[in-house]
N, C-alpha and C. Protein backbone atom coordinates (compact mmCIF):
# COMPACT_ATOMS: atom_id res chain seq x y z
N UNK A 1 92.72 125.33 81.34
CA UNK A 1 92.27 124.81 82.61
C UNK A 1 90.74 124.89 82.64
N UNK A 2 90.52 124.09 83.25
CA UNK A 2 88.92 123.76 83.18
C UNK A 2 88.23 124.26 84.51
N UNK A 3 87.02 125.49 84.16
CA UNK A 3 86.30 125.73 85.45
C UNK A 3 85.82 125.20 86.37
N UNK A 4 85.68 124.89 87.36
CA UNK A 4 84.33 124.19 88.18
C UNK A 4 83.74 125.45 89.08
N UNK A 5 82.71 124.81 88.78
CA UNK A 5 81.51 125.36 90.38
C UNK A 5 81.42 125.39 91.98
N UNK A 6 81.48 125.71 92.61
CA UNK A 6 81.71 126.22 94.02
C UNK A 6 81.27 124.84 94.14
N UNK A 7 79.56 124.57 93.86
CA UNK A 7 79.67 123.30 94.17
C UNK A 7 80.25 122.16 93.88
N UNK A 8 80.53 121.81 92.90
CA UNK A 8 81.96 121.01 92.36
C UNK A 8 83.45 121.15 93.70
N UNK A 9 83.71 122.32 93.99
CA UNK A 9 84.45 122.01 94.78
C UNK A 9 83.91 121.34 95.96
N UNK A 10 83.09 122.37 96.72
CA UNK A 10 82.42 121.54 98.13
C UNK A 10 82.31 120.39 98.52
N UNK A 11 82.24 119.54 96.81
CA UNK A 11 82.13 117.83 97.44
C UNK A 11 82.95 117.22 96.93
N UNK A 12 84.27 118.09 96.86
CA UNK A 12 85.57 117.16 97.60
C UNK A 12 85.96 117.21 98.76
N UNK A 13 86.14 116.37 99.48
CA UNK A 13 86.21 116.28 100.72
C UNK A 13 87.80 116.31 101.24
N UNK A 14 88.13 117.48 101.16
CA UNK A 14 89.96 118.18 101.85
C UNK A 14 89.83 118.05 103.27
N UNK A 15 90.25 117.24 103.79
CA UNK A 15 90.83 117.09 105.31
C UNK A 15 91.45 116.71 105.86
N UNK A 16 91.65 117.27 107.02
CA UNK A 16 93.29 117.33 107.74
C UNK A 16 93.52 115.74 108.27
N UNK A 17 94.42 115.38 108.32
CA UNK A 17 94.74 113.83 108.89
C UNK A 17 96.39 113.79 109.46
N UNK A 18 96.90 112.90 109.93
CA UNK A 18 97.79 112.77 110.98
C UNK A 18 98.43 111.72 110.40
N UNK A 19 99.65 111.46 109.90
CA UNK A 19 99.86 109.94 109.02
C UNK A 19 100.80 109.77 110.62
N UNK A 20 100.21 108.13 111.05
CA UNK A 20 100.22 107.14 111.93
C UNK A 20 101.00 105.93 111.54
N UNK A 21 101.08 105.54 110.63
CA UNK A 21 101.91 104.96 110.27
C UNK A 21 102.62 104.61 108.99
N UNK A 22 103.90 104.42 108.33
CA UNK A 22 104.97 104.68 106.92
C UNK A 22 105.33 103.40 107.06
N UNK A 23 105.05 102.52 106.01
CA UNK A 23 105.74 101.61 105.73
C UNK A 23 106.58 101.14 104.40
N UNK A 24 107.33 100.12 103.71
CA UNK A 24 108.35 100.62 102.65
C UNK A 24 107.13 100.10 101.84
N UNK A 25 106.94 100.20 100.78
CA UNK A 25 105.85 99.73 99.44
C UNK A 25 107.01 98.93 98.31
N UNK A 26 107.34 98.00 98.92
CA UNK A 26 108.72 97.52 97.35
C UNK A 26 108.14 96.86 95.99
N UNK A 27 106.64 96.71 96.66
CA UNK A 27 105.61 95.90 94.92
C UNK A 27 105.59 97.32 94.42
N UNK A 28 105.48 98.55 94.61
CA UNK A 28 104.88 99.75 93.91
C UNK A 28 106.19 99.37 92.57
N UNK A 29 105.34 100.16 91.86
CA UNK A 29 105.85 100.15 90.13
C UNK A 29 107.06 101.39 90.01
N UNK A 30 106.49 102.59 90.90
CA UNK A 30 107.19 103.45 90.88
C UNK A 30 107.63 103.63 92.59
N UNK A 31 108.97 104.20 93.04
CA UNK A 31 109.04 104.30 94.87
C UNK A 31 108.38 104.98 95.69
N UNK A 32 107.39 103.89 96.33
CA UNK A 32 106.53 104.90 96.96
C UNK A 32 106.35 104.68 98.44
N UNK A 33 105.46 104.83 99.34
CA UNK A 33 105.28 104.03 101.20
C UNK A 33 103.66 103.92 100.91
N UNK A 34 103.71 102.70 101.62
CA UNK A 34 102.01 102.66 102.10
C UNK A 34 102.12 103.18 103.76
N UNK A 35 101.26 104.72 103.71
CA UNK A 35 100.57 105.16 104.71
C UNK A 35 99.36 105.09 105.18
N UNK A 36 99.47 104.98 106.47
CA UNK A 36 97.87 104.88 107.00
C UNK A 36 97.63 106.39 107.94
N UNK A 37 96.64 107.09 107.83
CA UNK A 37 96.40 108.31 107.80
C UNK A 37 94.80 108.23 108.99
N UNK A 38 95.31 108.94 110.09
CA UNK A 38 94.11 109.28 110.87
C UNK A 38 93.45 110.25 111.16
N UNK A 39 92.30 110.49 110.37
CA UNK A 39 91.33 111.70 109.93
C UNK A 39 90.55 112.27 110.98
N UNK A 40 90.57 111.52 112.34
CA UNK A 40 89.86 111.61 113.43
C UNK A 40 88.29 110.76 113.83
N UNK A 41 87.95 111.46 114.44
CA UNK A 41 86.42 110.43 115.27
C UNK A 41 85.31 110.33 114.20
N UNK A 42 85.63 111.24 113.48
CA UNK A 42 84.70 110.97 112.56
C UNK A 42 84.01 110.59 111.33
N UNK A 43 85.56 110.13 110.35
CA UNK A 43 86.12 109.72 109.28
C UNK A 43 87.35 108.32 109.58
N UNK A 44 87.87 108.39 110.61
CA UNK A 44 88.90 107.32 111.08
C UNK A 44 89.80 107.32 110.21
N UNK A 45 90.27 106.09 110.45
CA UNK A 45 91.49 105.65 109.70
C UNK A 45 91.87 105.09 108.09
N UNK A 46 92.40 105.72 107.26
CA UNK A 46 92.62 105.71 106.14
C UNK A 46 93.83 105.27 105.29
N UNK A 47 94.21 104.09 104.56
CA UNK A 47 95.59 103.78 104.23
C UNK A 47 95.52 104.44 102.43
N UNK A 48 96.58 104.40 102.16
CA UNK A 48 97.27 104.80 101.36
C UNK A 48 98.89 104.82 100.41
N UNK A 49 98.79 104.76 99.18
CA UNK A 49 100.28 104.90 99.07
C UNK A 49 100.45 105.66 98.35
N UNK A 50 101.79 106.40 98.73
CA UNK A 50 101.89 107.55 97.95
C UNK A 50 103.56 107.59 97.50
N UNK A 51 104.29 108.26 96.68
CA UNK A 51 105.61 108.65 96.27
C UNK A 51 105.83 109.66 96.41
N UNK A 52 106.38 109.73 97.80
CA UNK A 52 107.15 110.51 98.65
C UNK A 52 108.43 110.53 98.81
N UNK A 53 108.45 109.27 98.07
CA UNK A 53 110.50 109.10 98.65
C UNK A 53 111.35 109.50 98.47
N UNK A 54 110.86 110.60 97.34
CA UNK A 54 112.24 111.20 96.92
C UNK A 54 112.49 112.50 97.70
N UNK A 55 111.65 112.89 98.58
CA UNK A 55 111.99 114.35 99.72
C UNK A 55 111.22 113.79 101.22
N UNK A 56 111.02 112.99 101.26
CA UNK A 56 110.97 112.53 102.72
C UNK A 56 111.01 110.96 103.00
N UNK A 57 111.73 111.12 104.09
CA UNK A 57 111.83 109.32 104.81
C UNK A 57 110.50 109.12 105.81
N UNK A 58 110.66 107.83 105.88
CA UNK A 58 109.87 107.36 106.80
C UNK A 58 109.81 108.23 107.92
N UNK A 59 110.53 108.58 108.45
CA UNK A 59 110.49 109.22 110.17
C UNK A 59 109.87 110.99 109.88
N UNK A 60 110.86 111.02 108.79
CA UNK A 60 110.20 112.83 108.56
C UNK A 60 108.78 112.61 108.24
N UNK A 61 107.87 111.50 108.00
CA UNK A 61 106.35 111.81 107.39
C UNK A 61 105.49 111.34 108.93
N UNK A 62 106.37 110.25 109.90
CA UNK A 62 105.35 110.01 110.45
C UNK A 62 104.70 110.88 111.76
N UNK A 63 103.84 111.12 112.43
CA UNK A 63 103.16 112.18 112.93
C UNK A 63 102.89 113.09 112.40
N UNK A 64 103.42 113.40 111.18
CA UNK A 64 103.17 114.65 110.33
C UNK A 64 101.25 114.87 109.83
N UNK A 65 101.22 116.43 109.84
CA UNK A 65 99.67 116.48 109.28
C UNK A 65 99.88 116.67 107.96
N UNK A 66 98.51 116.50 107.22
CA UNK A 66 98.55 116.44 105.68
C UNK A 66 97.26 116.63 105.50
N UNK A 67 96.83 117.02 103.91
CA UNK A 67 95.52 117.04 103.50
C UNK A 67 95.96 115.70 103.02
N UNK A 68 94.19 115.30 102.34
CA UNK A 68 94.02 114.24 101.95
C UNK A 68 92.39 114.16 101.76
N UNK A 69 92.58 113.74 100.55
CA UNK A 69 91.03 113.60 100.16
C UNK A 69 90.06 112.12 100.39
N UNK A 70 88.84 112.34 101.01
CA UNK A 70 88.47 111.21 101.76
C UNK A 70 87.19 110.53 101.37
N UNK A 71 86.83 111.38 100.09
CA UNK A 71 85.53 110.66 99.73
C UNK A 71 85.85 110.29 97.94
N UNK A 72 87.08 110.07 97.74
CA UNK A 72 87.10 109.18 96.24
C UNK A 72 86.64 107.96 97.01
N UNK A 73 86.31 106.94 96.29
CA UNK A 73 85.95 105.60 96.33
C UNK A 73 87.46 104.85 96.26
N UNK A 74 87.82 103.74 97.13
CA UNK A 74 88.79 103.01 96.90
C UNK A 74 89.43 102.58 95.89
N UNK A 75 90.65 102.43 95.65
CA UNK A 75 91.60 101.98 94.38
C UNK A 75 92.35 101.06 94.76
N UNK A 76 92.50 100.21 94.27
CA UNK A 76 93.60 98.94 94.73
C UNK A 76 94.36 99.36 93.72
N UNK A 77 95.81 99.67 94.23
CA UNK A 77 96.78 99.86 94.24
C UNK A 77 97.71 98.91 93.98
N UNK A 78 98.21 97.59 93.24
CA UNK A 78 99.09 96.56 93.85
C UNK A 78 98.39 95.85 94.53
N UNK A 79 99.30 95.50 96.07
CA UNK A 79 98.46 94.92 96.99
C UNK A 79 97.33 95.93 98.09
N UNK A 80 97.56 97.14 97.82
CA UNK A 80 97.47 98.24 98.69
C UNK A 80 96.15 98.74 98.13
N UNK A 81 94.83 98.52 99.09
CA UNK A 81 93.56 99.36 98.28
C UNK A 81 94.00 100.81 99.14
N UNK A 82 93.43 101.95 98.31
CA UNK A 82 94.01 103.13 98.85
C UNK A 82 92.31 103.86 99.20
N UNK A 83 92.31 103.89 100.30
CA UNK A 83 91.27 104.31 100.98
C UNK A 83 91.19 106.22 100.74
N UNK A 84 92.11 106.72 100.24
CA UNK A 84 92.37 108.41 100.84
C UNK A 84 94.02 108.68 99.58
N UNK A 85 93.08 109.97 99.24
CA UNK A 85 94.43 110.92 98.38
C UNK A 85 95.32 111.47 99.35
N UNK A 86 96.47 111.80 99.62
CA UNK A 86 97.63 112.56 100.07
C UNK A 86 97.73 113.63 98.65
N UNK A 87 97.64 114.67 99.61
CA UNK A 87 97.93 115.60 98.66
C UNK A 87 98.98 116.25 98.70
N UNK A 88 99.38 116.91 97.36
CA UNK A 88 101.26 117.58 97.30
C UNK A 88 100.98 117.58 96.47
N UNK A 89 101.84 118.76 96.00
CA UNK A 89 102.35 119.00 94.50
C UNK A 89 103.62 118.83 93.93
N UNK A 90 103.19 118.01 92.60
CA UNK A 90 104.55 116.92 91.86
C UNK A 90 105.64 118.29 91.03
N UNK A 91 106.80 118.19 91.06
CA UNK A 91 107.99 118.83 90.80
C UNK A 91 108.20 118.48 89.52
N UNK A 92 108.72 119.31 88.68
CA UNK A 92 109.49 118.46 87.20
C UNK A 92 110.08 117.30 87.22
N UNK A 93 111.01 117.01 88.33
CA UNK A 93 111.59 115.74 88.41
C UNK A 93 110.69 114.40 88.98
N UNK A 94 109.41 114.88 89.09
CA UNK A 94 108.64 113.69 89.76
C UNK A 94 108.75 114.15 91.27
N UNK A 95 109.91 114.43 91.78
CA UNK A 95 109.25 114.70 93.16
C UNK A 95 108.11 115.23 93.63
N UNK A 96 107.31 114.90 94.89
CA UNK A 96 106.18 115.39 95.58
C UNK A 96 106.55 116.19 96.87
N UNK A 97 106.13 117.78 97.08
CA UNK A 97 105.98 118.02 98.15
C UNK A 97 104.62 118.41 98.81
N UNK A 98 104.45 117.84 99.97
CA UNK A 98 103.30 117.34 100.47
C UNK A 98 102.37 118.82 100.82
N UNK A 99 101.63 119.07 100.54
CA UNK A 99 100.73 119.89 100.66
C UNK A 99 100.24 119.66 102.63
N UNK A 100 100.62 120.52 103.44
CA UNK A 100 100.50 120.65 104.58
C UNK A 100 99.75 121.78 105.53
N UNK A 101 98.86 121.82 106.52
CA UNK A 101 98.33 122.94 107.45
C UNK A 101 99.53 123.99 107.54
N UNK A 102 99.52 124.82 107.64
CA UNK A 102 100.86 126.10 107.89
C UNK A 102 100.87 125.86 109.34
N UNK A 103 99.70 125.77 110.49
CA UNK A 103 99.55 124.78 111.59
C UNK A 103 98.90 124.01 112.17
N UNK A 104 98.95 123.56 113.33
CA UNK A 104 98.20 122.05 113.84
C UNK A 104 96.95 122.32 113.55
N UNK A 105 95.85 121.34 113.47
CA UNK A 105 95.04 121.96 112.98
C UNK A 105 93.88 120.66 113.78
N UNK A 106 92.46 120.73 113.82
CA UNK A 106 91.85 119.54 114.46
C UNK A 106 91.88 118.38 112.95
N UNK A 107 92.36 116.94 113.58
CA UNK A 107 91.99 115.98 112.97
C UNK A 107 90.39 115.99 112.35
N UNK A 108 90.48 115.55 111.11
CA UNK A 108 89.01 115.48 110.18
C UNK A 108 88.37 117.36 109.91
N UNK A 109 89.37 118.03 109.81
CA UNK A 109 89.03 119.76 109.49
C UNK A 109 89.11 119.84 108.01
N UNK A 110 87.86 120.61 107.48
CA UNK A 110 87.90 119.75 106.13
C UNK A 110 88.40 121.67 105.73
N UNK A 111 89.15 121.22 103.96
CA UNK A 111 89.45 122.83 103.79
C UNK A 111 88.39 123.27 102.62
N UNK A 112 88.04 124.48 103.12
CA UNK A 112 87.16 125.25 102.09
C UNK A 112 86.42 126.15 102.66
């Protein structure tokens, strides 16, 4: 595993967001939803797709909080440019479970 520097971490940008809206992604290569993720007043609104489907549905993700990283540069995805990482950690089988606040927490609260 490879070290980094305090500062190396600092400018990733971990913050809390609110996914607003789950929709199905059926172009993705592998099963995934395009989410749109609201970081708050000061970062806004962020879409995304992620592969979730194999431990949560649509209804269990939406209102849900999540990290998510907000300063990679965009990726087009398919049809989907992905504005923001969702973060979770991937399972042997490929499943993702979503890396979450333990509680509510303010929209755009960055972690570190």
């Amino acid at each position: 595993m490879q070290e980094i520097t305090w500062d190396q971490f600092e400018a990733v940008a971990l913050r809390v967001g609110k996914i607003v809206q789950v929709a199905d992604f059926p172009d993705a290569r592998k099963p995934a939803y395009k989410i749109t993720v609201d970081f708050g007043p000061d970062i806004g609104v962020r879409k995304s797709s992620a592969q979730l489907t194999q431990l949560y549905s649509k209804d269990d993700l939406l209102g849900r909080q999540i990290l998510g990283v907000v300063n990679f540069p965009p990726k087009q995805i398919g049809p989907v440019r992905s504005e923001c990482l969702i973060c979770g950690f991937t399972q042997a089988d490929g499943a993702v479970i979503l890396a979450i606040p333990e509680r509510e927490a303010p929209l755009g609260a960055k972690l570190g």
